[in-house]
C-alpha atoms as a PDB file:
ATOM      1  CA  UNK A   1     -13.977  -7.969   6.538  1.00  0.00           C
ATOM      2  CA  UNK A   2     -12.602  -7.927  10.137  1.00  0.00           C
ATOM      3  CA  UNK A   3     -15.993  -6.073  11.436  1.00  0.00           C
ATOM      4  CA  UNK A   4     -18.798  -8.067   9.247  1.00  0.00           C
ATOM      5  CA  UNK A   5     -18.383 -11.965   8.701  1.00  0.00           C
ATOM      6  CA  UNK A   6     -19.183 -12.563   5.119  1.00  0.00           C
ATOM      7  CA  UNK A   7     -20.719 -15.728   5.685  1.00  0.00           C
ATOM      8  CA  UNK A   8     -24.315 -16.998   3.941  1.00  0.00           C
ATOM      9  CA  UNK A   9     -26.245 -15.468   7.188  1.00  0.00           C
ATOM     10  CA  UNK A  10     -24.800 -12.311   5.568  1.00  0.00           C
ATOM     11  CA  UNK A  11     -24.324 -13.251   1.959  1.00  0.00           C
ATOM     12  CA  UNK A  12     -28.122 -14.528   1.684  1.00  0.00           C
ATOM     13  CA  UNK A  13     -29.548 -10.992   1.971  1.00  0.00           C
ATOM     14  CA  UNK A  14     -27.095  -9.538  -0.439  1.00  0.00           C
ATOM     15  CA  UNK A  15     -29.478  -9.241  -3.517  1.00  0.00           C
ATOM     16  CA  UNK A  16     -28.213  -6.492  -5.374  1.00  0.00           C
ATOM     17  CA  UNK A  17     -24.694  -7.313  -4.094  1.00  0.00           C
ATOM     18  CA  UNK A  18     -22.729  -7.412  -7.498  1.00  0.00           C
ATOM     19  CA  UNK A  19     -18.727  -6.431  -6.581  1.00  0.00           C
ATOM     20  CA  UNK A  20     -17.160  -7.058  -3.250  1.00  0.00           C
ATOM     21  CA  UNK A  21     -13.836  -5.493  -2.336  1.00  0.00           C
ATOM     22  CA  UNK A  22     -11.947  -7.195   0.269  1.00  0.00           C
ATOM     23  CA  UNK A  23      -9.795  -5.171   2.767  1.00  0.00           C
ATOM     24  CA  UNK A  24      -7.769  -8.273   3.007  1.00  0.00           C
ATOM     25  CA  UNK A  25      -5.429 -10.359   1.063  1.00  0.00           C
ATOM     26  CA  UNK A  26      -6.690 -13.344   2.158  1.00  0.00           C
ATOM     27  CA  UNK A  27     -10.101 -14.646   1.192  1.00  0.00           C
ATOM     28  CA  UNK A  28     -10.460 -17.868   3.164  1.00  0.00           C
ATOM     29  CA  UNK A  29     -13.121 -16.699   5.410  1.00  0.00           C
ATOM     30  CA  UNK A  30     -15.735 -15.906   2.854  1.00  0.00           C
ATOM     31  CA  UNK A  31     -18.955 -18.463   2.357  1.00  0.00           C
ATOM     32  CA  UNK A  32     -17.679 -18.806  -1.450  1.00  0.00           C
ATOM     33  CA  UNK A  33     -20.683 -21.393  -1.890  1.00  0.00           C
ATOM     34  CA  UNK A  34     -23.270 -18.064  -1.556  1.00  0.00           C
ATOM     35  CA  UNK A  35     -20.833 -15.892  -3.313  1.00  0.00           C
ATOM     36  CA  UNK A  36     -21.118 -18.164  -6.288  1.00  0.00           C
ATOM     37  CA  UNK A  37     -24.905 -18.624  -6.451  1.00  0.00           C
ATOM     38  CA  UNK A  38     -25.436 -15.253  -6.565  1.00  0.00           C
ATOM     39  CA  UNK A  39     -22.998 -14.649  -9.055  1.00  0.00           C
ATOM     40  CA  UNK A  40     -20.961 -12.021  -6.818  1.00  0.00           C
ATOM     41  CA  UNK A  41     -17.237 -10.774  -8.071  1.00  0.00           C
ATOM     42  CA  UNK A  42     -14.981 -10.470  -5.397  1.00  0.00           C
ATOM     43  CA  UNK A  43     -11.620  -8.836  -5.543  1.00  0.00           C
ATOM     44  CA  UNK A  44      -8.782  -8.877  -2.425  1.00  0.00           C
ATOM     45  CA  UNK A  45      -5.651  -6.115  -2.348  1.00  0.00           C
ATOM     46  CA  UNK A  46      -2.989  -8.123  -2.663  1.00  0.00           C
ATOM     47  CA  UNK A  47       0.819  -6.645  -1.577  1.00  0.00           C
ATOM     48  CA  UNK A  48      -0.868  -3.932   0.396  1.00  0.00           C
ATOM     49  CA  UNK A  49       1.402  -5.390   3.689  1.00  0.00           C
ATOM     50  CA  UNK A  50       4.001  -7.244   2.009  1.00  0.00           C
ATOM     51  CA  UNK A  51       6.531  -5.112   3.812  1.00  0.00           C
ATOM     52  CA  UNK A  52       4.657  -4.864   6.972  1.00  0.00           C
ATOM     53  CA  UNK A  53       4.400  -8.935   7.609  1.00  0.00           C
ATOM     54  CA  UNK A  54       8.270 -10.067   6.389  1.00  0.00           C
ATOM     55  CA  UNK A  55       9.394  -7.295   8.928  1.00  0.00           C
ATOM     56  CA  UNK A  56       7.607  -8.312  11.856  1.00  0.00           C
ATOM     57  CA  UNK A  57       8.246 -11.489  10.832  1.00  0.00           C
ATOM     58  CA  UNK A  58      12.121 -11.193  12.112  1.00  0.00           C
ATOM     59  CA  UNK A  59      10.802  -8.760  14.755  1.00  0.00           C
ATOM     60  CA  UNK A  60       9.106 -12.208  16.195  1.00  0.00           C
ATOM     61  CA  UNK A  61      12.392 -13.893  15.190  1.00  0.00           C
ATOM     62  CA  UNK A  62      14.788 -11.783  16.868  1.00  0.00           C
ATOM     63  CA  UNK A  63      12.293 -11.294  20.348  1.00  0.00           C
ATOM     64  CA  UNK A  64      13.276 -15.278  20.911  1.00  0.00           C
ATOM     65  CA  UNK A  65      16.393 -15.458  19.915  1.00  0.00           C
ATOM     66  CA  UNK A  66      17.742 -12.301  21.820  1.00  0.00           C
ATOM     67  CA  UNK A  67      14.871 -13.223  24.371  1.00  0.00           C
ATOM     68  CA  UNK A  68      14.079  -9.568  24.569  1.00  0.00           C
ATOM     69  CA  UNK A  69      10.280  -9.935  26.025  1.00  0.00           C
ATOM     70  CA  UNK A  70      11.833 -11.915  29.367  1.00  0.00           C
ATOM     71  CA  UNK A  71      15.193  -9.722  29.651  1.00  0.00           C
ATOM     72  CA  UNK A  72      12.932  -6.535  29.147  1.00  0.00           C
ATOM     73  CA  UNK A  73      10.758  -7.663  32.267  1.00  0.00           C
ATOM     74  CA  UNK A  74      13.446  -9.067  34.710  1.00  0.00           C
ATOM     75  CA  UNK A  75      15.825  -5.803  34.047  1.00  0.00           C
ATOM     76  CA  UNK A  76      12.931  -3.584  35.027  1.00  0.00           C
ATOM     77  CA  UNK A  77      11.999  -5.477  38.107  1.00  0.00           C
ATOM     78  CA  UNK A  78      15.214  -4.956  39.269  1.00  0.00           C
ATOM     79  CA  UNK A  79      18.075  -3.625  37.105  1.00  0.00           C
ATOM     80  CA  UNK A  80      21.103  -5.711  35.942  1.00  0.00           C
ATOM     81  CA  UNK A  81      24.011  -6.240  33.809  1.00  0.00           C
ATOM     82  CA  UNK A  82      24.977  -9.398  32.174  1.00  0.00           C
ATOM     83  CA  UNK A  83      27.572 -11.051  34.005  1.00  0.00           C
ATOM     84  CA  UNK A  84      28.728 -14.040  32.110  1.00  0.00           C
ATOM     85  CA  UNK A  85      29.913 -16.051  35.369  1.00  0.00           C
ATOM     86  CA  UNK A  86      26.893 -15.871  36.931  1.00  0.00           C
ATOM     87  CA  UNK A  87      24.546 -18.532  36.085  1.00  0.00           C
ATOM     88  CA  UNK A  88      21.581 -17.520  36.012  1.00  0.00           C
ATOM     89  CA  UNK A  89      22.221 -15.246  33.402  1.00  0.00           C
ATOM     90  CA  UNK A  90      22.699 -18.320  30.699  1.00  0.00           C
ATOM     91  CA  UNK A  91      19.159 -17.904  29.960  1.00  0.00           C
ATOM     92  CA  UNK A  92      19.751 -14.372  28.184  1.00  0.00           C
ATOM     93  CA  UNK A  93      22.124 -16.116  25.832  1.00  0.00           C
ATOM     94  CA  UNK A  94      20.748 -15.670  22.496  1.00  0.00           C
ATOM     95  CA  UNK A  95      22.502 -16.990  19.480  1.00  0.00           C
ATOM     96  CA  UNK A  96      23.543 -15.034  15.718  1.00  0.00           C
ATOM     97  CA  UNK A  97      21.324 -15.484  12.800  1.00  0.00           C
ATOM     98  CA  UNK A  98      24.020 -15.557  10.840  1.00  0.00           C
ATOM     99  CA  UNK A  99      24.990 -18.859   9.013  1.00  0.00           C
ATOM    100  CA  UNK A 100      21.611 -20.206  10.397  1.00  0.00           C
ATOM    101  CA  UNK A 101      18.717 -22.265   8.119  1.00  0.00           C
ATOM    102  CA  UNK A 102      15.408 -20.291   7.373  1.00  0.00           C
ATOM    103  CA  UNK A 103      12.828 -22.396   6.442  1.00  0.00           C
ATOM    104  CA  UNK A 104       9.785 -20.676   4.431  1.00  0.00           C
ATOM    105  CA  UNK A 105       7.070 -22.690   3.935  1.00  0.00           C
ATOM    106  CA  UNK A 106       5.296 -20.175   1.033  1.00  0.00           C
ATOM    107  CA  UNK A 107       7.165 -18.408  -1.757  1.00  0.00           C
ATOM    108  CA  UNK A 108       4.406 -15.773  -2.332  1.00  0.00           C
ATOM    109  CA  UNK A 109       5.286 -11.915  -2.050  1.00  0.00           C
ATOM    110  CA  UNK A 110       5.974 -11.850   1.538  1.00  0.00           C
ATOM    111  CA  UNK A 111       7.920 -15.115   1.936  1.00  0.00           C
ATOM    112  CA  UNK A 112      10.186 -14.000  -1.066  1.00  0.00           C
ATOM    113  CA  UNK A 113      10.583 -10.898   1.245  1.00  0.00           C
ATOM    114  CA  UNK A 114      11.439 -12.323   4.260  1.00  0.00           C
ATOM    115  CA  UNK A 115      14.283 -14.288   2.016  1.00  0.00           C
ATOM    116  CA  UNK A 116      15.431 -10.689   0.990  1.00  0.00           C
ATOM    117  CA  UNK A 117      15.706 -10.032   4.584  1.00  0.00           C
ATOM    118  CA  UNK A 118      17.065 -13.563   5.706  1.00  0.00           C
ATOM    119  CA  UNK A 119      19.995 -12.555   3.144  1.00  0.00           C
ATOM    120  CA  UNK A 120      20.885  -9.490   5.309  1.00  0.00           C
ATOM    121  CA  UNK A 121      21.525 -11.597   8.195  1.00  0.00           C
ATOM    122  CA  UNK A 122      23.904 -13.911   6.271  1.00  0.00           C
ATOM    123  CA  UNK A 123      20.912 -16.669   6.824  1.00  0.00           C
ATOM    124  CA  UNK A 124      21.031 -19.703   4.879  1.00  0.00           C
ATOM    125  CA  UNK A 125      17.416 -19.490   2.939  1.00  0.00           C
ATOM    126  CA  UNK A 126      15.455 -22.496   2.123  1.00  0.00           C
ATOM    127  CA  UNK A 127      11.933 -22.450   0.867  1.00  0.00           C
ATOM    128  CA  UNK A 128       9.226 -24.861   0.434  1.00  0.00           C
ATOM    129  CA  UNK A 129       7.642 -25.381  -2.812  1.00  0.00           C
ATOM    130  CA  UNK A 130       5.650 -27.712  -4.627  1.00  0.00           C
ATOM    131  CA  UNK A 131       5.729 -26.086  -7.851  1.00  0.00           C
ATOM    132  CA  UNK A 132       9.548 -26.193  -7.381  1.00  0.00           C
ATOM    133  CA  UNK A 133       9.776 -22.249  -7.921  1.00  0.00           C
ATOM    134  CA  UNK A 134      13.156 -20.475  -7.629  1.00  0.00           C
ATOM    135  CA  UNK A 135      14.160 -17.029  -6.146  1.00  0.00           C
ATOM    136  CA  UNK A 136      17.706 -16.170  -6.511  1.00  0.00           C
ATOM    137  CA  UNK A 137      19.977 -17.429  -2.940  1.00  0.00           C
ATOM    138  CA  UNK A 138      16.972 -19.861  -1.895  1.00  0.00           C
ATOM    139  CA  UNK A 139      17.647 -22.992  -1.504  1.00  0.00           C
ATOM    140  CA  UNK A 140      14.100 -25.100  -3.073  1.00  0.00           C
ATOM    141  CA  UNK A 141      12.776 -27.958  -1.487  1.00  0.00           C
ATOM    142  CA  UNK A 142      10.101 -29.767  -2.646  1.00  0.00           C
ATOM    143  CA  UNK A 143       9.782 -32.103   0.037  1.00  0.00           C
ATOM    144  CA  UNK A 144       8.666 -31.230   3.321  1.00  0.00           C
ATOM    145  CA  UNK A 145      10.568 -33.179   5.642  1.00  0.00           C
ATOM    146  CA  UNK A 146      13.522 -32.405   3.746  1.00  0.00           C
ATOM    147  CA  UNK A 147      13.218 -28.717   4.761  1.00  0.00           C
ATOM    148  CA  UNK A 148      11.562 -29.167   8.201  1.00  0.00           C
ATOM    149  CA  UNK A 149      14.454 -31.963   9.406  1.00  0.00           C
ATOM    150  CA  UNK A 150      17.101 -29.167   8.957  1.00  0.00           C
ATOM    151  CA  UNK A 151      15.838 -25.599   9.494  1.00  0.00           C
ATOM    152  CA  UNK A 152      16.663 -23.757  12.716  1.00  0.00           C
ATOM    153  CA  UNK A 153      13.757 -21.684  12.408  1.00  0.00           C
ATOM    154  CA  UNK A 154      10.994 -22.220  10.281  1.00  0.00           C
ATOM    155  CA  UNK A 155       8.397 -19.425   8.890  1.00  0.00           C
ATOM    156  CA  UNK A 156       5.104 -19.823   7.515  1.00  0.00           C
ATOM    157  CA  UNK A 157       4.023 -17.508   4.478  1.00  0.00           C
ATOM    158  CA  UNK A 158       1.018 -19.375   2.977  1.00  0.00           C
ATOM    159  CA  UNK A 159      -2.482 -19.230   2.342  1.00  0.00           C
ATOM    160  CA  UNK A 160      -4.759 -21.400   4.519  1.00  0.00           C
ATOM    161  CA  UNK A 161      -6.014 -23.774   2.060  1.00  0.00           C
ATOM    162  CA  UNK A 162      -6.067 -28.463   2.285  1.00  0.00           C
ATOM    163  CA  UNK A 163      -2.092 -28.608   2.251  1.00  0.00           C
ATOM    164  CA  UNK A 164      -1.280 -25.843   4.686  1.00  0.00           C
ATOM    165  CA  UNK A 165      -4.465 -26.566   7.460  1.00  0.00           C
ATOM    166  CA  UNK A 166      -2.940 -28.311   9.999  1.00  0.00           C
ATOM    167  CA  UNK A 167       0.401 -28.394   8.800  1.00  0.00           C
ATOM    168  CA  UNK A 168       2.578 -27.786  12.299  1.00  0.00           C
ATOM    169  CA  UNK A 169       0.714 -30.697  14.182  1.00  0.00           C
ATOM    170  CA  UNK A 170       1.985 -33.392  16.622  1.00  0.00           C
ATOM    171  CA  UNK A 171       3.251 -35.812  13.527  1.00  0.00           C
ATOM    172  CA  UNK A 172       4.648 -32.828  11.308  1.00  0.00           C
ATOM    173  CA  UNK A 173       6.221 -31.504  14.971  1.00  0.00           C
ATOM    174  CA  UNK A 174       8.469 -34.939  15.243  1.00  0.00           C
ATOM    175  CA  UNK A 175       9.639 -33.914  11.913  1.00  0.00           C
ATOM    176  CA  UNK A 176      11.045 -30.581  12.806  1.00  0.00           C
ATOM    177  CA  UNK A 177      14.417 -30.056  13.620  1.00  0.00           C
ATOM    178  CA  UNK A 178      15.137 -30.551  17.500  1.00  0.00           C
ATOM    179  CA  UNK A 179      15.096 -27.357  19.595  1.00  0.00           C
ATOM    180  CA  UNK A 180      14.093 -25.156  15.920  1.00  0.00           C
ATOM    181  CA  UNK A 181      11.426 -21.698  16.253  1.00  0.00           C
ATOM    182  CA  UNK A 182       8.137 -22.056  14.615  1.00  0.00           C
ATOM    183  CA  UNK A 183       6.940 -18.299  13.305  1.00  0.00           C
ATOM    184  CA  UNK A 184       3.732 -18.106  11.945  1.00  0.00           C
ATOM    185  CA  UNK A 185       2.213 -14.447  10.716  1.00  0.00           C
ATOM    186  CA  UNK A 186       0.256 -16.571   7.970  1.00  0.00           C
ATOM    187  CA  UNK A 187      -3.197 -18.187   9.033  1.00  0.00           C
ATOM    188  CA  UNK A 188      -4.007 -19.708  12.732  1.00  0.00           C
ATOM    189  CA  UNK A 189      -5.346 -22.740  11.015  1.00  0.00           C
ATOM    190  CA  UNK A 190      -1.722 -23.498   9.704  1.00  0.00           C
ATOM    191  CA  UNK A 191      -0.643 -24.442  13.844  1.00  0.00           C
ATOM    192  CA  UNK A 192      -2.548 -26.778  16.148  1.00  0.00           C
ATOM    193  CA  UNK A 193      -2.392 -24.727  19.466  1.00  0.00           C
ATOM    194  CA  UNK A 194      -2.464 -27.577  21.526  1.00  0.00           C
ATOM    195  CA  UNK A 195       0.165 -29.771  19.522  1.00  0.00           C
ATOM    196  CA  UNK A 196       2.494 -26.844  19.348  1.00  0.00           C
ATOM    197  CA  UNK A 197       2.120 -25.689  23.487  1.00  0.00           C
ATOM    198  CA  UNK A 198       2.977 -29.389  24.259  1.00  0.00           C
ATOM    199  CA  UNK A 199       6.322 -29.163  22.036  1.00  0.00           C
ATOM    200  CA  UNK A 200       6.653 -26.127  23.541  1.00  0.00           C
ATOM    201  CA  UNK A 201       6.600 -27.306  27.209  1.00  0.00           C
ATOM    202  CA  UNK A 202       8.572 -30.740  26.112  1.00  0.00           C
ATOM    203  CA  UNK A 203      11.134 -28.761  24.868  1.00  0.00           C
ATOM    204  CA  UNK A 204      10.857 -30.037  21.239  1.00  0.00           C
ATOM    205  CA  UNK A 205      10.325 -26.674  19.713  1.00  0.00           C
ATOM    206  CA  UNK A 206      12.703 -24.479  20.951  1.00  0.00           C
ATOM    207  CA  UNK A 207      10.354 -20.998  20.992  1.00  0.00           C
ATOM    208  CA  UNK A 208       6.952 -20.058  18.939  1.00  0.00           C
ATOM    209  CA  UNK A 209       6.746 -16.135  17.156  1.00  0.00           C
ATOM    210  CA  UNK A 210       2.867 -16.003  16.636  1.00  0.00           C
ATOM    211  CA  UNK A 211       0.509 -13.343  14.783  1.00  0.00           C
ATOM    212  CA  UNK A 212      -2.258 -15.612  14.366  1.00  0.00           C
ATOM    213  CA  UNK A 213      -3.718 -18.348  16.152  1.00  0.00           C
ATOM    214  CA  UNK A 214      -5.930 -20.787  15.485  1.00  0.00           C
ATOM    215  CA  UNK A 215      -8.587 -19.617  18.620  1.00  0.00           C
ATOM    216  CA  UNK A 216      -8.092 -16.426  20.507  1.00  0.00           C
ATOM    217  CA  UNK A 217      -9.820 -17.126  23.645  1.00  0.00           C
ATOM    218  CA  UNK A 218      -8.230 -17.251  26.935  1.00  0.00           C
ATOM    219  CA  UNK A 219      -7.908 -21.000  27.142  1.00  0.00           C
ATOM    220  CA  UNK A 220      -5.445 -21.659  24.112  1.00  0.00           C
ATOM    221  CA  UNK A 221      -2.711 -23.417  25.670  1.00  0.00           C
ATOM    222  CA  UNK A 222      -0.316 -21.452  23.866  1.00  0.00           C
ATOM    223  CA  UNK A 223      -0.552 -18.310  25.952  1.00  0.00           C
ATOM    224  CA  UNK A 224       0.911 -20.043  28.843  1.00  0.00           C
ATOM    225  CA  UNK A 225       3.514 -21.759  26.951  1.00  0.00           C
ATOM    226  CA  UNK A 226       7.207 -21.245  27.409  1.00  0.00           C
ATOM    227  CA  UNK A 227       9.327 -19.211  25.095  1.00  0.00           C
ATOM    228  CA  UNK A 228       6.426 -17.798  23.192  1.00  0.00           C
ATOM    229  CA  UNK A 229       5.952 -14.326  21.658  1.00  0.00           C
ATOM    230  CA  UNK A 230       2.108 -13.588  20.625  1.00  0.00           C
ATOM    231  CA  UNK A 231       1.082 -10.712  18.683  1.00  0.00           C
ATOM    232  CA  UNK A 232      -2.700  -9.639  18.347  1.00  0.00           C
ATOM    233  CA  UNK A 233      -2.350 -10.125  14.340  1.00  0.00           C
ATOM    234  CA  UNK A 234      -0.746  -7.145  14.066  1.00  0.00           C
ATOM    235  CA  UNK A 235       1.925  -8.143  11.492  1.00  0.00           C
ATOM    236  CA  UNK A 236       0.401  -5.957   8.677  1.00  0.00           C
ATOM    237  CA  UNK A 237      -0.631  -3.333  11.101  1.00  0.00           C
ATOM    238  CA  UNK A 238       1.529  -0.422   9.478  1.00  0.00           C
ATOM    239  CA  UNK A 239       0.570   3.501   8.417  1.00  0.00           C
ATOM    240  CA  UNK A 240       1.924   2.643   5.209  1.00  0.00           C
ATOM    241  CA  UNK A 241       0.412  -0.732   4.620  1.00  0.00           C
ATOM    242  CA  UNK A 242      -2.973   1.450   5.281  1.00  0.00           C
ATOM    243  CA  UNK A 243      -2.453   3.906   2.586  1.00  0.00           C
ATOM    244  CA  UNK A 244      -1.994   0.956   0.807  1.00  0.00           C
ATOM    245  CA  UNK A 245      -5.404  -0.822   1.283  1.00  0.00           C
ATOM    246  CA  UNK A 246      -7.226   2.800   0.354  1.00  0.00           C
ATOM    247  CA  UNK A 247      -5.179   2.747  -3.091  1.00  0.00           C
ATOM    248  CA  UNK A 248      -5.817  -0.734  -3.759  1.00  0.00           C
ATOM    249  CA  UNK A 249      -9.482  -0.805  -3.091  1.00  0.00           C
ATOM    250  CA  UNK A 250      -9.919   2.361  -5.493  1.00  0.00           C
ATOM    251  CA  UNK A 251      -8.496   1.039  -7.994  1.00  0.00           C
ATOM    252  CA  UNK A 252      -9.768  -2.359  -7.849  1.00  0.00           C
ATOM    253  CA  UNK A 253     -13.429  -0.312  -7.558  1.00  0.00           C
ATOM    254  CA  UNK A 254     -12.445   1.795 -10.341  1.00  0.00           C
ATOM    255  CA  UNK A 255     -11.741  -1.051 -12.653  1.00  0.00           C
ATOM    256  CA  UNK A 256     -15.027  -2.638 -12.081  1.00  0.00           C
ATOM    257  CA  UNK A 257     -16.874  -0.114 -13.072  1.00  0.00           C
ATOM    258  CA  UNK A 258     -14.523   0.885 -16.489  1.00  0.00           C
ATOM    259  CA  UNK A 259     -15.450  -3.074 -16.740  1.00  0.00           C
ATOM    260  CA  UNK A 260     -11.581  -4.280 -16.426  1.00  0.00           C
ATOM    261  CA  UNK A 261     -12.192  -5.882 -12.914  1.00  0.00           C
ATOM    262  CA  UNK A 262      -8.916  -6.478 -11.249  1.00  0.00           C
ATOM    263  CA  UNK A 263      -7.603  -8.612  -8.538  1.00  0.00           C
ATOM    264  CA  UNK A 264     -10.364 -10.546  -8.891  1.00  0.00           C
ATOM    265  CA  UNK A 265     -10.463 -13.900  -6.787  1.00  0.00           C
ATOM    266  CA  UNK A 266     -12.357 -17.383  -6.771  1.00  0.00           C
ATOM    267  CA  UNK A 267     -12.516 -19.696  -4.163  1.00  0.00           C
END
C-alpha cells in the first residue's frame, strides 16, 4: 500500500480485481467509492504491530522527558557531566513518569497496550472513549476536555476517521493541559502541523513525540519546532511486526479462497 496509491486512477483499471489484502492496518487511504462499485473485498492485518507502536510510543515519551535527542548532541560536541549548580544544565532536567496522567485518546489494541505499559511506570492511565469502554486500571472519560484539561501527556491511538481529523488543533490546543506532550504514532491527519508548531514555540505544549505527520515536506513547521522528536513513521517498523504482516496476509488470502474471508473491512 505504501508503494502503489490505491486510489480510482488505480482502482478504475482493476477489472478482474476481486480480493485485496492490505499490508496495513489502516485503510483510510483507499478510494472506497471505486472499491465498492466494483464490488472488491478488501481485508487489512490487524495486530501485526501492536507491540511495535505502544513501545515506541514511550520511546517518543521518554526522548522528551529525559531530553535525550539534545543531551545526546551537546555531550558529543563537547563532553560533560551534569553539574546541578551550574545553570545551564537545568535544561537536562527531565521529570519521573511515575504518578503522572496518560491520556489515550483510542482504546483499540495498541492504546490498551500502551496502558499495559503506562502501568509499569506507576502512570496514572486515562483513556478516551465514546463508547465508554473499560480496561482494567484506566481511568474512562467520555468527555474530551475532561481528559485533555488534566493529562500531562497525551497519546493518540485512533483511526483517522470525522471525530479524530483535526482533533489537536488551535481550539482543542487551549484545552490541553498547560506545558502537557502531545505523542501521536496514529494518523498525521489527527495534528494540524501548523497549530501544534505555534503551541510549540508559545510554550503551550510542552514537547511533541511524532511518527506521522500530516505533510512530510520540508516546509512543515513542525520540523523546526522546539522540543520535538520526529520519526519517519517508523513506529511499527519491527523484524517481528514483519513476520507478522507475511502470516496475516496468508491467512487472510487463504481464507478467501476456502470462502471464509477474514479481516475483511468496509469503509
Amino acid at each position: 500500500m505504501f508503494e502503489c496509491p490505491l486510489n480510482k486512477a488505480v482502482l478504475q483499471h482493476a477489472n478482474k480485481l476481486k480480493f485485496l489484502c492490505l499490508n496495513t492496518t489502516g485503510y483510510d487511504l483507499i478510494d472506497w467509492e471505486t472499491i465498492r462499485e466494483k464490488q472488491i473485498s478488501v481485508a487489512n492485518t490487524p495486530g501485526f504491530s501492536t507491540e511495535a507502536v505502544a513501545e515506541h510510543t514511550f520511546a517518543l515519551i521518554l526522548a522528551l522527558v529525559r531530553h535525550i535527542i539534545s543531551a545526546d548532541a551537546d555531550v558529543r560536541k563537547s563532553p560533560f557531566q551534569i553539574n546541578p549548580t551550574d545553570k545551564l544544565h537545568e535544561k537536562y532536567a527531565g521529570y519521573n513518569l511515575q504518578g503522572k496522567n496518560l491520556g489515550i485518546y483510542g482504546l483499540g489494541a495498541i492504546g490498551t497496550h500502551v496502558a499495559r505499559i503506562a502501568a509499569g511506570f506507576g502512570m496514572n492511565v486515562f483513556g478516551y472513549s465514546r463508547s465508554n469502554h473499560v480496561l482494567p486500571g484506566v481511568k474512562t472519560i467520555t468527555n474530551l476536555d475532561e481528559m485533555l484539561s488534566q493529562c500531562d501527556i497525551l497519546t493518540l491511538h485512533a483511526p483517522l476517521n470525522k471525530d479524530s481529523a483535526n482533533l489537536i488543533n488551535a481550539e482543542n490546543i487551549q484545552r490541553i493541559k498547560h506545558g502537557a506532550l502531545i505523542i501521536n504514532t496514529a494518523r498525521g491527519g489527527c495534528v494540524n502541523s501548523a497549530d501544534l508548531a505555534n503551541a510549540l514555540h508559545s510554550g503551550r505544549i510542552g514537547g511533541a513525540g511524532l511518527d506521522v505527520l500530516d505533510m512530510w515536506g520540508k516546509d512543515n513547521p513542525l520540523f523546526g519546532a522546539p522540543n520535538t522528536v520526529i520519526t519517519p513513521h517508523s513506529a511499527w517498523f519491527t523484524g517481528e511486526a514483519m513476520d507478522k504482516i507475511g502470516d496475516i496476509i496468508t491467512a487472510n488470502v487463504r481464507a478467501y479462497i476456502a470462502g471464509k474471508p477474514q479481516n475483511i473491512v468496509t469503509g
